[in-house]
PDB file of N, CA and C in Angstrom:
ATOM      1  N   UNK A   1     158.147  88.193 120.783  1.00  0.00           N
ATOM      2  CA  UNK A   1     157.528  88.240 119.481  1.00  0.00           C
ATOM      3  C   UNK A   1     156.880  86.897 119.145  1.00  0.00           C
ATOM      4  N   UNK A   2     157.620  85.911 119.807  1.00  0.00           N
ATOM      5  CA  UNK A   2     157.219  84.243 119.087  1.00  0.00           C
ATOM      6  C   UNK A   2     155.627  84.294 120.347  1.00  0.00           C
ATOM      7  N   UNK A   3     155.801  84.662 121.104  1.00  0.00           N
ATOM      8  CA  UNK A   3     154.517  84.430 122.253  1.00  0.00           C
ATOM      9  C   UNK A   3     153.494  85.019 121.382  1.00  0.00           C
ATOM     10  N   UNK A   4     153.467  86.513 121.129  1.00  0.00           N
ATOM     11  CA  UNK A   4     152.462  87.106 120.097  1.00  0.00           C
ATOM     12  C   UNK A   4     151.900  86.466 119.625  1.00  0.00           C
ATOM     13  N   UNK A   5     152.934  86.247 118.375  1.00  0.00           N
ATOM     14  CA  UNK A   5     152.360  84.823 117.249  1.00  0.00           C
ATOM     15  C   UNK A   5     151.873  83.837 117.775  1.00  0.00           C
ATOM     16  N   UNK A   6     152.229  83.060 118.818  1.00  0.00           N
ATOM     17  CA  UNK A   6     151.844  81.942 118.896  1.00  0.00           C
ATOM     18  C   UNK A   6     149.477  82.355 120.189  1.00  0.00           C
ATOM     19  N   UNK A   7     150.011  83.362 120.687  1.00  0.00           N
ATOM     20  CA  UNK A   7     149.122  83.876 121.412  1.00  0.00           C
ATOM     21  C   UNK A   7     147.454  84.191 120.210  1.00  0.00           C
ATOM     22  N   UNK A   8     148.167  84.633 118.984  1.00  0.00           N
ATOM     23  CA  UNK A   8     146.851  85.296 118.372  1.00  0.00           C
ATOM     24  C   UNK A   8     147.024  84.212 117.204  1.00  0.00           C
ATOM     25  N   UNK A   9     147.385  82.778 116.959  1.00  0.00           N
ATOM     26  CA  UNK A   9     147.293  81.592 116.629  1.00  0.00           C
ATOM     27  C   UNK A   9     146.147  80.648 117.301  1.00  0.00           C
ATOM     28  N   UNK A  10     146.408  80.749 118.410  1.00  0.00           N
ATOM     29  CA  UNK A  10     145.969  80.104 119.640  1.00  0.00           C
ATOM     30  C   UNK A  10     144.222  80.494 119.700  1.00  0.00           C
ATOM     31  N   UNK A  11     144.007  81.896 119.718  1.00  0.00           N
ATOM     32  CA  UNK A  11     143.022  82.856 119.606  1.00  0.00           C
ATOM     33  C   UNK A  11     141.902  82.596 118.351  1.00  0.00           C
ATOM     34  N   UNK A  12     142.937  82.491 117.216  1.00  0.00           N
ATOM     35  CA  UNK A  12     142.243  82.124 116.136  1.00  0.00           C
ATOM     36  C   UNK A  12     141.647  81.065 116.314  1.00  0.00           C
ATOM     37  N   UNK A  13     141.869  79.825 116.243  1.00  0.00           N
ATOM     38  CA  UNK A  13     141.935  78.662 116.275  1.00  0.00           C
ATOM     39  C   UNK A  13     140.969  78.380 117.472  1.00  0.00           C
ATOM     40  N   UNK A  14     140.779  79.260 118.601  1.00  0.00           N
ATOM     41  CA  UNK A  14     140.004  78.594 119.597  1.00  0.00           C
ATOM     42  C   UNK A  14     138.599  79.293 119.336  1.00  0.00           C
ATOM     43  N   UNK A  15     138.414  80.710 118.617  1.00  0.00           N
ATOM     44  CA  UNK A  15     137.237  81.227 118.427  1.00  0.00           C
ATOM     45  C   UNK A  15     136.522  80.669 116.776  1.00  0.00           C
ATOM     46  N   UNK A  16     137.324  79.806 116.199  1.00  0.00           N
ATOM     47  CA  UNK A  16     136.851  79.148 114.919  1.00  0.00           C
ATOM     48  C   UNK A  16     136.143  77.808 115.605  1.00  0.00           C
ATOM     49  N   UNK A  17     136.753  77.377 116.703  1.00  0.00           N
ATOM     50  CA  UNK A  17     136.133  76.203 116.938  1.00  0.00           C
ATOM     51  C   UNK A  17     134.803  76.558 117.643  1.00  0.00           C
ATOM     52  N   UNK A  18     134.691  77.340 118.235  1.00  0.00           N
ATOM     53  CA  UNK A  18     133.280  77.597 118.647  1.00  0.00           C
ATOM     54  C   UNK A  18     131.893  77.742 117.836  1.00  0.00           C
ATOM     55  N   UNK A  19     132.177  78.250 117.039  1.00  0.00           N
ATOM     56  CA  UNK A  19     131.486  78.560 115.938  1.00  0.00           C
ATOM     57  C   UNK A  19     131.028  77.054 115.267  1.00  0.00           C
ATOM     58  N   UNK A  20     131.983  76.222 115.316  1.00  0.00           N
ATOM     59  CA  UNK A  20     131.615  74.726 115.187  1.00  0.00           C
ATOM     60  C   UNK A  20     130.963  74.018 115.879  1.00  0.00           C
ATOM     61  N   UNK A  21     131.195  73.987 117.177  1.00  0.00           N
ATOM     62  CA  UNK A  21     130.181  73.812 118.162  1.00  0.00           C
ATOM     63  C   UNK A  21     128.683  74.137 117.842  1.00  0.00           C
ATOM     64  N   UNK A  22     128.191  75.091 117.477  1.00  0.00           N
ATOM     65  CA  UNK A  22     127.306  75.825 117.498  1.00  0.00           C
ATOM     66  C   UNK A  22     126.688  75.361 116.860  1.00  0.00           C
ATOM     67  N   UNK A  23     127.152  74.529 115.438  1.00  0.00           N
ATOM     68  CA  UNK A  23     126.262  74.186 114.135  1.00  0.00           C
ATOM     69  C   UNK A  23     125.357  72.907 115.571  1.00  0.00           C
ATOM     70  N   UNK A  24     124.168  73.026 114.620  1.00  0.00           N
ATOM     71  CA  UNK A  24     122.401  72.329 114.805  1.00  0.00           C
ATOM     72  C   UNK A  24     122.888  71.179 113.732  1.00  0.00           C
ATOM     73  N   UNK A  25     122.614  70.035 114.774  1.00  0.00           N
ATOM     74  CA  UNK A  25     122.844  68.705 113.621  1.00  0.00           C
ATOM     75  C   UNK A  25     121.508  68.519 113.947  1.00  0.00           C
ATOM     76  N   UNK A  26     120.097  68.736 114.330  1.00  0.00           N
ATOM     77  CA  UNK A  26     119.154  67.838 114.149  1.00  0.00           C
ATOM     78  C   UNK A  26     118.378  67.965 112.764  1.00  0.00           C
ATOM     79  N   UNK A  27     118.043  66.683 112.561  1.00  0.00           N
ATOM     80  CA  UNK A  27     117.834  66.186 110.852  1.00  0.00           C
ATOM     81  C   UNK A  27     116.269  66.378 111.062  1.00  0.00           C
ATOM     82  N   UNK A  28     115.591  66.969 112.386  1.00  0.00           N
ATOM     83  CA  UNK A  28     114.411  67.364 111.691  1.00  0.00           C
ATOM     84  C   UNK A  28     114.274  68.911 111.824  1.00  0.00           C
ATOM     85  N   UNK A  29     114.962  69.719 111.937  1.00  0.00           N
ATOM     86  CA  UNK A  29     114.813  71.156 111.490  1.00  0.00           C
ATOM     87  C   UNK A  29     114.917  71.364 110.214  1.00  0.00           C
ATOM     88  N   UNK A  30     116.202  70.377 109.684  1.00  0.00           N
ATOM     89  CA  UNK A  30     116.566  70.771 107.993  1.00  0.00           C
ATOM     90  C   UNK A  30     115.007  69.915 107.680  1.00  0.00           C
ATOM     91  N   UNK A  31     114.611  69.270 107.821  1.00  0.00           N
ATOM     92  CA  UNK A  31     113.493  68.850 106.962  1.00  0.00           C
ATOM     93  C   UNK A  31     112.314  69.235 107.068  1.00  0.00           C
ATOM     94  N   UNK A  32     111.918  70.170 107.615  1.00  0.00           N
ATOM     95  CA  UNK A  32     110.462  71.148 108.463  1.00  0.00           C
ATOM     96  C   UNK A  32     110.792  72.095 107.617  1.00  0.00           C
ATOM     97  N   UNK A  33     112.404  72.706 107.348  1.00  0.00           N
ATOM     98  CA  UNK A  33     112.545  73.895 107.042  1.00  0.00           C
ATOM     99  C   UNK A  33     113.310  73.670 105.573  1.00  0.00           C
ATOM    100  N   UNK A  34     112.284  73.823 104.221  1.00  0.00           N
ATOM    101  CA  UNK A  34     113.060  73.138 102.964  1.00  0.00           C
ATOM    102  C   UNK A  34     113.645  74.636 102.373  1.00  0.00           C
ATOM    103  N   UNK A  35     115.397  74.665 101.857  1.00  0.00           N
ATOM    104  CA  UNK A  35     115.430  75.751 101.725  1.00  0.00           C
ATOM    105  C   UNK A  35     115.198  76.606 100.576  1.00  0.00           C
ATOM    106  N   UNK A  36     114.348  75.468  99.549  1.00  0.00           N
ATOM    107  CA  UNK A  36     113.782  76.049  98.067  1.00  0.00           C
ATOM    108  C   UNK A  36     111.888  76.704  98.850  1.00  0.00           C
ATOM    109  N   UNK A  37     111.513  78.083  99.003  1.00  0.00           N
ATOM    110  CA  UNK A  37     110.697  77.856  99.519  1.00  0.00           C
ATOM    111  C   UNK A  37     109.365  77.761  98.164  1.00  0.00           C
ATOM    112  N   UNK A  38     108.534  77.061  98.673  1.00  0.00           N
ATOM    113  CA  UNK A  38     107.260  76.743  97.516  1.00  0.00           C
ATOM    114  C   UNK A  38     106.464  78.223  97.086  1.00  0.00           C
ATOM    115  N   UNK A  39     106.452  78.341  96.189  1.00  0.00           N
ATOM    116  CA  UNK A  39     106.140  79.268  94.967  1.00  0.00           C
ATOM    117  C   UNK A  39     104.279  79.495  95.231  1.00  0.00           C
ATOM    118  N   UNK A  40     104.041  79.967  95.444  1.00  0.00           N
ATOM    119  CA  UNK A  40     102.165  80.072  95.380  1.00  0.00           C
ATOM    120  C   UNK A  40     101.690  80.948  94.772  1.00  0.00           C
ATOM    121  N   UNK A  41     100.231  80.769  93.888  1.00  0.00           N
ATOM    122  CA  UNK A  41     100.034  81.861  93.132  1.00  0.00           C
ATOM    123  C   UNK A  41      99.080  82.864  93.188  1.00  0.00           C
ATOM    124  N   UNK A  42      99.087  83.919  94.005  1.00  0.00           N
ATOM    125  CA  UNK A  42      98.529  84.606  94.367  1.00  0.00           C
ATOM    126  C   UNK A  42      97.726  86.191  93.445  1.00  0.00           C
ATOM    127  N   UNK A  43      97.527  85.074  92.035  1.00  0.00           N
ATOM    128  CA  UNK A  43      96.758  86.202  91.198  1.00  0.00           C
ATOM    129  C   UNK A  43      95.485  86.642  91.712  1.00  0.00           C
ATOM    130  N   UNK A  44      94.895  87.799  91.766  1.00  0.00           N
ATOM    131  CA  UNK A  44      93.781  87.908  91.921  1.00  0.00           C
ATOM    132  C   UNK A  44      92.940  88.187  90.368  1.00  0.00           C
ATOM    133  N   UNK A  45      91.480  88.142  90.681  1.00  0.00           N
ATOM    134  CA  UNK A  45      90.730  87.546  89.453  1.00  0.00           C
ATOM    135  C   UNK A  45      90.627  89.406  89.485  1.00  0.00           C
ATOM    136  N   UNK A  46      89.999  89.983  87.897  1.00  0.00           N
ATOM    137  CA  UNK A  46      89.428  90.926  87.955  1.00  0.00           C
ATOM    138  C   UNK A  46      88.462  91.873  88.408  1.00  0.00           C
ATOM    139  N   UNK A  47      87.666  91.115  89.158  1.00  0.00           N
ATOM    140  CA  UNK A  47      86.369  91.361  89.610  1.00  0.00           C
ATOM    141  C   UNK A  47      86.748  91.399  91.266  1.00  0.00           C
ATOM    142  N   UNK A  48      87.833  90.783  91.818  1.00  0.00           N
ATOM    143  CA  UNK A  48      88.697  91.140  92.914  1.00  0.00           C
ATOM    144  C   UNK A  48      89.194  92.076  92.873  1.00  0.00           C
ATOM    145  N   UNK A  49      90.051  92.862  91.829  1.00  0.00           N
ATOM    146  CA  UNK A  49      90.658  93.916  91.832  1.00  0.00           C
ATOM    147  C   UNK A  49      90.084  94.915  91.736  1.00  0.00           C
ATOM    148  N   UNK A  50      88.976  94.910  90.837  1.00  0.00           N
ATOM    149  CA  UNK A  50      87.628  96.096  91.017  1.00  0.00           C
ATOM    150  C   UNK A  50      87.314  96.085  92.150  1.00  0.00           C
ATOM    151  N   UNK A  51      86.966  95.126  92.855  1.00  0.00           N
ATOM    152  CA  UNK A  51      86.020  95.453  94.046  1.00  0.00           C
ATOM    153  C   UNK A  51      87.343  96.113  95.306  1.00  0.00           C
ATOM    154  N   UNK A  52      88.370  95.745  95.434  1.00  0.00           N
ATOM    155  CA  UNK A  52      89.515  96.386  95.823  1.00  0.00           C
ATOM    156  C   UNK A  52      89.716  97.991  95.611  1.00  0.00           C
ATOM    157  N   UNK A  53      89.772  98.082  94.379  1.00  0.00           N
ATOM    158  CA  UNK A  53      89.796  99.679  93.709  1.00  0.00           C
ATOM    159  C   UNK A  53      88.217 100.427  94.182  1.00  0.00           C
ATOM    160  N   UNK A  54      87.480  99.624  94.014  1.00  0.00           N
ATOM    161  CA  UNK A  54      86.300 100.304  94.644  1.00  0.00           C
ATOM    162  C   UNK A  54      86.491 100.752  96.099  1.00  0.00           C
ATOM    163  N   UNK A  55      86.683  99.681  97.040  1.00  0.00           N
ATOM    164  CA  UNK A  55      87.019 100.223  98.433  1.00  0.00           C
ATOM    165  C   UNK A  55      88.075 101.315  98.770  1.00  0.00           C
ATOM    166  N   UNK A  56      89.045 101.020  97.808  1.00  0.00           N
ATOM    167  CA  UNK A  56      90.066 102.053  97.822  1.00  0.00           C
ATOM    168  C   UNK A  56      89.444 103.628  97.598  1.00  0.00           C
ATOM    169  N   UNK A  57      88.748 103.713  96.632  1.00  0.00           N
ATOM    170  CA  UNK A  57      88.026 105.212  96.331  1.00  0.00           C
ATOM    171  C   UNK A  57      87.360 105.306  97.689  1.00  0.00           C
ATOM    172  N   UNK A  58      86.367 104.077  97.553  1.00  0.00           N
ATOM    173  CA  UNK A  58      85.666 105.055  98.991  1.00  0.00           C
ATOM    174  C   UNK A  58      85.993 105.352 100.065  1.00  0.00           C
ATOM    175  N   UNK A  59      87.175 104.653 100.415  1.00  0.00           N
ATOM    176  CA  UNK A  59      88.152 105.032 102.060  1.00  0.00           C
ATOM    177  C   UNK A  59      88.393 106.163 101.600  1.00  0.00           C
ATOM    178  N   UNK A  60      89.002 107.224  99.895  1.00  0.00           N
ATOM    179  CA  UNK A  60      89.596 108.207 100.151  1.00  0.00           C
ATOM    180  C   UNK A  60      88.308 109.045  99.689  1.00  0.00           C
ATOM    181  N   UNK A  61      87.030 108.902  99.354  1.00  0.00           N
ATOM    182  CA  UNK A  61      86.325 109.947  99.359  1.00  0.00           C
ATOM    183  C   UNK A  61      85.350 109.953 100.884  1.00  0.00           C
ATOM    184  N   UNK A  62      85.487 109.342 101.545  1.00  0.00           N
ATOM    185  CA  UNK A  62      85.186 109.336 102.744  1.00  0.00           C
ATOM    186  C   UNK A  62      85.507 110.135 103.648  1.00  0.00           C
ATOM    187  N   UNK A  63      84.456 111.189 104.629  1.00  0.00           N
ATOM    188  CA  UNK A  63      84.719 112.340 105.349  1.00  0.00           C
ATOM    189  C   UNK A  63      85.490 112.369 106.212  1.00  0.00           C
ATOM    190  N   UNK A  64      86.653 112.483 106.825  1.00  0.00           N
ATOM    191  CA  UNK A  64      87.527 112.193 108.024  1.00  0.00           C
ATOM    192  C   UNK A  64      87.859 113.027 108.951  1.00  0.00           C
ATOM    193  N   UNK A  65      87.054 113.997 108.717  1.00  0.00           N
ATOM    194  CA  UNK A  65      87.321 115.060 109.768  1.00  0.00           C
ATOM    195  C   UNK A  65      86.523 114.885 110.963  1.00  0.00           C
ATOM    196  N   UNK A  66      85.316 114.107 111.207  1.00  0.00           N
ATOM    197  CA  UNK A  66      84.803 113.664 112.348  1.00  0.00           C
ATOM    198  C   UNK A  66      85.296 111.992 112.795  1.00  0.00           C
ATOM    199  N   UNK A  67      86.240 111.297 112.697  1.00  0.00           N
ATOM    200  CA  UNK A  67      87.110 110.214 112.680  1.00  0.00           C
ATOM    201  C   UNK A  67      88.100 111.209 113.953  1.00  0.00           C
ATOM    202  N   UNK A  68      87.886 109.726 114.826  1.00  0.00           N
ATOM    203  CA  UNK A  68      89.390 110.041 115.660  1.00  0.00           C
ATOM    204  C   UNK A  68      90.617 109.171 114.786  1.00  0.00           C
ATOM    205  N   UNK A  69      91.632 109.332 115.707  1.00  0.00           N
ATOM    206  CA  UNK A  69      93.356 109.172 115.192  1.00  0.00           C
ATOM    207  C   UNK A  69      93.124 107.694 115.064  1.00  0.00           C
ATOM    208  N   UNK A  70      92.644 106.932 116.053  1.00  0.00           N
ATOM    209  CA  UNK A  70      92.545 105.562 115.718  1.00  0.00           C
ATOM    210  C   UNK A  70      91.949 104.646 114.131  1.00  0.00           C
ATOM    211  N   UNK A  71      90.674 105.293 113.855  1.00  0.00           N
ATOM    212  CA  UNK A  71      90.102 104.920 112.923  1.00  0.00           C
ATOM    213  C   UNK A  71      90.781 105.755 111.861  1.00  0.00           C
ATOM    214  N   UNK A  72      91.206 106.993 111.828  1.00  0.00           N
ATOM    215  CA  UNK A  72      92.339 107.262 110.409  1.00  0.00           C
ATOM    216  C   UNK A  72      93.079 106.204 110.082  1.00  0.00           C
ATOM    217  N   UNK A  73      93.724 105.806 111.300  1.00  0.00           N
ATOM    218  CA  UNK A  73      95.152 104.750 110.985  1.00  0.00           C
ATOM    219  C   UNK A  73      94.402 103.769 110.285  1.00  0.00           C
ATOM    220  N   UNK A  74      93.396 103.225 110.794  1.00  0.00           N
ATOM    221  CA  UNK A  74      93.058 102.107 110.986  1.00  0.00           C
ATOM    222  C   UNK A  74      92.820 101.865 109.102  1.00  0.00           C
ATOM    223  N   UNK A  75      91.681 102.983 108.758  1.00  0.00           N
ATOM    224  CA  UNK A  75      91.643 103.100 107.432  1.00  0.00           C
ATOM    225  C   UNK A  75      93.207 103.034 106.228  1.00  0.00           C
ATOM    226  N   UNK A  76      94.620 104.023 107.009  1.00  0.00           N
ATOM    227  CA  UNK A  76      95.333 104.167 106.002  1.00  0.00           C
ATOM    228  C   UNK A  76      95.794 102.707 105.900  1.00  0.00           C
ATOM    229  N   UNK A  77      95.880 101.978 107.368  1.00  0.00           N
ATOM    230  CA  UNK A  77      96.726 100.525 106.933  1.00  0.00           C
ATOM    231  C   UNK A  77      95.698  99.852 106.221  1.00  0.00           C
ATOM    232  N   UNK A  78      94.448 100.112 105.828  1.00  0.00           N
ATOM    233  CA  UNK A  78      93.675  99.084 105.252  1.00  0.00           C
ATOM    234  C   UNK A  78      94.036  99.162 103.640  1.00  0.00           C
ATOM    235  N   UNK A  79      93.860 100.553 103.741  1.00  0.00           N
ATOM    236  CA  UNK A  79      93.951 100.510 102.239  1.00  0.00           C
ATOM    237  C   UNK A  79      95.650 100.576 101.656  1.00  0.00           C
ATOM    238  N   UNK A  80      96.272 100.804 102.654  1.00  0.00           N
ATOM    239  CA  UNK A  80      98.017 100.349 102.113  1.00  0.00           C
ATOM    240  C   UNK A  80      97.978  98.687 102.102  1.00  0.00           C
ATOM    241  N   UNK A  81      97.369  97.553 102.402  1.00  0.00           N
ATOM    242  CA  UNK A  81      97.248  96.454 102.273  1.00  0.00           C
ATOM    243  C   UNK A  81      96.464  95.897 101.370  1.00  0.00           C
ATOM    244  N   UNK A  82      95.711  97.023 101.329  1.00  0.00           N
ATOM    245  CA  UNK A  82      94.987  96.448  99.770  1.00  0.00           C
ATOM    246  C   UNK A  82      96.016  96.863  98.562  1.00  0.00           C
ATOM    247  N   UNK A  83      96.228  98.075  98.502  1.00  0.00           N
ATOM    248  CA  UNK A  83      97.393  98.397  97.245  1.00  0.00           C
ATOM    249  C   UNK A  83      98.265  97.205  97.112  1.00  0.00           C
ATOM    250  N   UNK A  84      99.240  96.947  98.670  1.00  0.00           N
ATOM    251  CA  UNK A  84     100.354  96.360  98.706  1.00  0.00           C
ATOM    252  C   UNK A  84      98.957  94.509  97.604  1.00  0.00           C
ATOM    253  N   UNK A  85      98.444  94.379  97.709  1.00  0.00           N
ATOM    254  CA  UNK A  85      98.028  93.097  97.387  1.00  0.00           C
ATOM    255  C   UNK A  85      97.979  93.230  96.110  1.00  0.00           C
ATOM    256  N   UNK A  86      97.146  94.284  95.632  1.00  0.00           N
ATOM    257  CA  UNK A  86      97.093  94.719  94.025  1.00  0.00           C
ATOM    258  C   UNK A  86      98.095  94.867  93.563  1.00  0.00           C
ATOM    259  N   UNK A  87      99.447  94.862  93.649  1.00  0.00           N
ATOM    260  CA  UNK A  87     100.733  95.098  93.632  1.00  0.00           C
ATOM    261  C   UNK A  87     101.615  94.144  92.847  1.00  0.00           C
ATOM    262  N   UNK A  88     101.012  93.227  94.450  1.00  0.00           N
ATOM    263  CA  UNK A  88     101.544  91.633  94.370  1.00  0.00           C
ATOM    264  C   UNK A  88     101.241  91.026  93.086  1.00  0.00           C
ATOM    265  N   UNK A  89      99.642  90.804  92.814  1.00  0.00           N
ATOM    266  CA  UNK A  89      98.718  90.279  92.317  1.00  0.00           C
ATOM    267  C   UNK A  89      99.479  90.453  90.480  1.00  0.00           C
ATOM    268  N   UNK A  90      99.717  91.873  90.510  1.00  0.00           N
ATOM    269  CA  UNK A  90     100.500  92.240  89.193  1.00  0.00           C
ATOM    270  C   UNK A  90     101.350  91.568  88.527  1.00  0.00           C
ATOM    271  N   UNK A  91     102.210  91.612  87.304  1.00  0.00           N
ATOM    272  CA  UNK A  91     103.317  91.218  87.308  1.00  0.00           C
ATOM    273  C   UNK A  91     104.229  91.883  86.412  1.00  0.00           C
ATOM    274  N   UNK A  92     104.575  92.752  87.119  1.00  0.00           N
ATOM    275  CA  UNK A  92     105.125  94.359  86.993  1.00  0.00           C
ATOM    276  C   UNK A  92     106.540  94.093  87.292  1.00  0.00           C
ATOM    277  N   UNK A  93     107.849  94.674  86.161  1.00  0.00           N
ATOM    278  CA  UNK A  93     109.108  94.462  86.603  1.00  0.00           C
ATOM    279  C   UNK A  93     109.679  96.028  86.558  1.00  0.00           C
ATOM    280  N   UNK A  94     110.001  96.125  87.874  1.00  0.00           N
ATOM    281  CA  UNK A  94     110.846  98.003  87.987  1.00  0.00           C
ATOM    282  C   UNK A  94     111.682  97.909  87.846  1.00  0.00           C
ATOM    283  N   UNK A  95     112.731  98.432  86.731  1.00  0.00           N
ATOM    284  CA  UNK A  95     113.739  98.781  86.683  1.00  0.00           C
ATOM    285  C   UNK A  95     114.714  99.941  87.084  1.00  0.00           C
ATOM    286  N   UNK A  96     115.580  99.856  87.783  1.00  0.00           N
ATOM    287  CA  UNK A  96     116.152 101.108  88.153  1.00  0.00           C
ATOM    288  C   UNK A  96     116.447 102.130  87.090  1.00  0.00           C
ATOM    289  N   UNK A  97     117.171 103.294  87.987  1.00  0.00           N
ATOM    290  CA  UNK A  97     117.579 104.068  86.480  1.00  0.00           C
ATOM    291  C   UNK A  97     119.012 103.611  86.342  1.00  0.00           C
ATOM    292  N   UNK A  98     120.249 103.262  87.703  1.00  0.00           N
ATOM    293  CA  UNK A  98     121.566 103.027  86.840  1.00  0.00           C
ATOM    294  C   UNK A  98     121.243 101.522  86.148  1.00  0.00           C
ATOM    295  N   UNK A  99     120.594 100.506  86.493  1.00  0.00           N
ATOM    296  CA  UNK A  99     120.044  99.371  85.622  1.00  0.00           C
ATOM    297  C   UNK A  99     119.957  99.866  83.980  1.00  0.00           C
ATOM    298  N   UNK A 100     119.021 100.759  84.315  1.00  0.00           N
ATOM    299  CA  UNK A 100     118.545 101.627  82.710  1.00  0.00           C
ATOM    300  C   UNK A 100     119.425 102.277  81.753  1.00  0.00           C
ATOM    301  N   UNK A 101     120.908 102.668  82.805  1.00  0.00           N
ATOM    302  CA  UNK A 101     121.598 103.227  82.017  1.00  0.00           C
ATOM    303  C   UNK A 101     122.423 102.503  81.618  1.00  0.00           C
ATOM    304  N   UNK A 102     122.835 101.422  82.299  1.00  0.00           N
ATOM    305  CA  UNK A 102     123.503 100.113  81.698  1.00  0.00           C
ATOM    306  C   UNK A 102     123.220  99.156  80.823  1.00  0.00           C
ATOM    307  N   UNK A 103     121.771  98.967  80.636  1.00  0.00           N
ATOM    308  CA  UNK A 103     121.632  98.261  79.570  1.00  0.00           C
ATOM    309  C   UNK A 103     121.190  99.196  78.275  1.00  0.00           C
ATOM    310  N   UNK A 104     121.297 100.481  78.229  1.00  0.00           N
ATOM    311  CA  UNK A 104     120.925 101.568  77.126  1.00  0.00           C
ATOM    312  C   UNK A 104     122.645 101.593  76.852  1.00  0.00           C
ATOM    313  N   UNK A 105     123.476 101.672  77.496  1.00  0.00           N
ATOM    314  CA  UNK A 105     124.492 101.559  77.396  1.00  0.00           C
ATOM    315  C   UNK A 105     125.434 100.667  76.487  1.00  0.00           C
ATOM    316  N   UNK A 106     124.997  99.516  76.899  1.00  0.00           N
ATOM    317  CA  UNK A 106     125.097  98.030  76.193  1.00  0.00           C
ATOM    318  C   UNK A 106     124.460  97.272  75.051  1.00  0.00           C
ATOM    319  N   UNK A 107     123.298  98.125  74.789  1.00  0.00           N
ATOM    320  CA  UNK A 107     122.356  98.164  73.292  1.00  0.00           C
ATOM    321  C   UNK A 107     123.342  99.408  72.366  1.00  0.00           C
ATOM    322  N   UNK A 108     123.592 100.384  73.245  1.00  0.00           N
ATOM    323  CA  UNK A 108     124.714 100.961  71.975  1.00  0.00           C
ATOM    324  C   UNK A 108     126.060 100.507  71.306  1.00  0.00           C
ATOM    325  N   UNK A 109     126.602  99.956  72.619  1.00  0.00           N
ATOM    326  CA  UNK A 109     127.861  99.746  72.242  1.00  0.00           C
ATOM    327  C   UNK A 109     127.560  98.196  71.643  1.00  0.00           C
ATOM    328  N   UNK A 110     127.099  97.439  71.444  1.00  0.00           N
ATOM    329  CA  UNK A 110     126.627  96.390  71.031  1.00  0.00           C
ATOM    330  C   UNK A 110     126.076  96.194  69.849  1.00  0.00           C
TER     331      UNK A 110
END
């Protein structure tokens, strides 16, 4: 019984130290890599977002039945990257619904 113990002591102790080993002491990774990352502001102007929404209509009123499989794709990722940007560009906060029901929750009982 004392071997056990002393066996999965032993075990512990030798797979914690490895893990120590492992840590990266060089002082120029931490400083290449800062871990607050910088904030950028990626509004787009109005006249960007029109001209965006414009391309967007015309990729989907555009004929696709003479389009091979390549140029479909090619179109849906264009215009899922334009949305995804118009998206960004926003500053839109989604709230869930159990979020919703917790703070409707907390305005009553409050």
């Amino acid at each position: 019984m004392k071997k056990t113990i002393f066996v999965a002591i032993l075990m512990i102790f030798t797979l914690g130290s490895i893990t120590s080993f492992a840590v990266n002491t060089d002082q120029k990774s931490v400083s290449e890599n800062p871990a607050i990352p910088i904030k950028t502001d990626n509004k787009l102007t109005t006249e960007e977002v029109s001209r965006l929404k414009n391309r967007v209509e015309e990729i989907r009123s555009t004929d696709k039945s003479g389009m091979s499989v390549t140029e479909k794709s090619e179109l849906r990722k264009e215009s899922r990257e334009i949305k995804k940007n118009v998206r960004k560009s926003g500053s839109v906060v989604y709230i869930g619904g159990s979020t919703l029901l917790i703070i409707i929750l907390l305005i009553l009982l409050l």
